[in-house]
Protein backbone atom coordinates (compact mmCIF):
# COMPACT_ATOMS: atom_id res chain seq x y z
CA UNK A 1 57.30 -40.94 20.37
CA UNK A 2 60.00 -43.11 21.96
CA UNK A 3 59.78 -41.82 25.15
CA UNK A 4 56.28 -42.05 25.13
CA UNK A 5 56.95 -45.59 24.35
CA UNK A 6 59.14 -45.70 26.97
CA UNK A 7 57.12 -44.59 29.64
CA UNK A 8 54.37 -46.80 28.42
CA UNK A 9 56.34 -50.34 28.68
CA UNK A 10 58.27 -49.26 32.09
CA UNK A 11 55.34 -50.09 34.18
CA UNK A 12 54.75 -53.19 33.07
CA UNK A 13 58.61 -54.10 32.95
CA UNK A 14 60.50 -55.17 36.48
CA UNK A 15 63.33 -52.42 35.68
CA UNK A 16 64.73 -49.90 33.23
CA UNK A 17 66.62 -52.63 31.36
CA UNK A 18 64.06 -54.95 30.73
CA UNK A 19 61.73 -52.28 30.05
CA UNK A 20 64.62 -50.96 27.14
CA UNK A 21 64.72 -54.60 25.67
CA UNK A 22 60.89 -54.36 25.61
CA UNK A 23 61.20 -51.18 23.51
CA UNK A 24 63.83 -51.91 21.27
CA UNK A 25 61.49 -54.77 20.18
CA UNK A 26 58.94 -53.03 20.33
CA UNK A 27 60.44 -50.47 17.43
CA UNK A 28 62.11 -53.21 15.67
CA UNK A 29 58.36 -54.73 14.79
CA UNK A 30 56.31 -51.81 14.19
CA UNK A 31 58.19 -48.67 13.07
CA UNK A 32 59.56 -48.54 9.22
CA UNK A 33 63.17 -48.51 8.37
CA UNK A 34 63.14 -44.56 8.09
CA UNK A 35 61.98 -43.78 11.59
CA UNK A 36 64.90 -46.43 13.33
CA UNK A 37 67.33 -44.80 10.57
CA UNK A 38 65.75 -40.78 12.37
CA UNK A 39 65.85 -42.05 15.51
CA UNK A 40 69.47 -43.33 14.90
CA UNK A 41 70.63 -39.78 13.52
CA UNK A 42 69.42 -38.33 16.54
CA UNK A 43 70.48 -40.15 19.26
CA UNK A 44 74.51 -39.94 16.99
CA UNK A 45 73.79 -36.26 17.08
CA UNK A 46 73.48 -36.04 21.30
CA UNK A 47 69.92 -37.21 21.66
CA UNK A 48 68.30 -34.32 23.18
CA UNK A 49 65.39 -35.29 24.70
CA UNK A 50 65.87 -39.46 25.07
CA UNK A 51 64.67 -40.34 28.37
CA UNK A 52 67.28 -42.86 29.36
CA UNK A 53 65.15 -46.02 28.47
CA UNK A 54 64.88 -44.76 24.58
CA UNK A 55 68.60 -44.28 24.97
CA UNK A 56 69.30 -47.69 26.11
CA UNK A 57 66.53 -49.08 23.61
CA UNK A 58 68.55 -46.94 20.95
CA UNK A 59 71.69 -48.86 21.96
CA UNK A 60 70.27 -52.16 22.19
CA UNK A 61 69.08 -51.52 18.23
CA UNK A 62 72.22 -50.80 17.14
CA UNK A 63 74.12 -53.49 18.89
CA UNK A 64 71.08 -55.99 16.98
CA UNK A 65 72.47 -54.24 13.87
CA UNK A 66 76.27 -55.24 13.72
C-alpha cells in the first residue's frame, strides 16, 4: 500500500523528497499504530519491495519518532 501511496503523491510533489515528506504525513494521519509499527518491522527486516519514496517516508517516520 505504501508504494501505491507513493506513486500516488509523486506527481503532484516537485521531487522524490518532498513527495516522501508528503507520505510520511500522509501515514502519520490516516493509518493506525499497528500498520506504522508493520511497516516499521519490514522496512528493519530489508524492506523488500519499498520503492525508494516509502523508504525515505519510512525514515522520515522514524526520525519524527525519537
Amino acid at each position: 500500500m505504501i508504494n501505491d501511496i507513493s506513486e500516488n503523491l509523486r506527481h503532484g510533489a516537485s521531487d522524490d523528497t518532498i513527495a516522501a515528506e508528503k507520505v510520511a504525513n500522509h501515514i502519520n494521519c490516516f493509518w493506525p499504530r499497528m500498520m506504522k509499527s508493520e511497516i516499521k518491522i519490514h522496512f528493519n527486516a530489508g524492506g523488500y519491495g519499498l520503492n525508494s519514496i516509502a523508504r525515505n517516508a519510512i525514515n522520515i517516520i522514524r526520525a519524527m519518532d525519537k
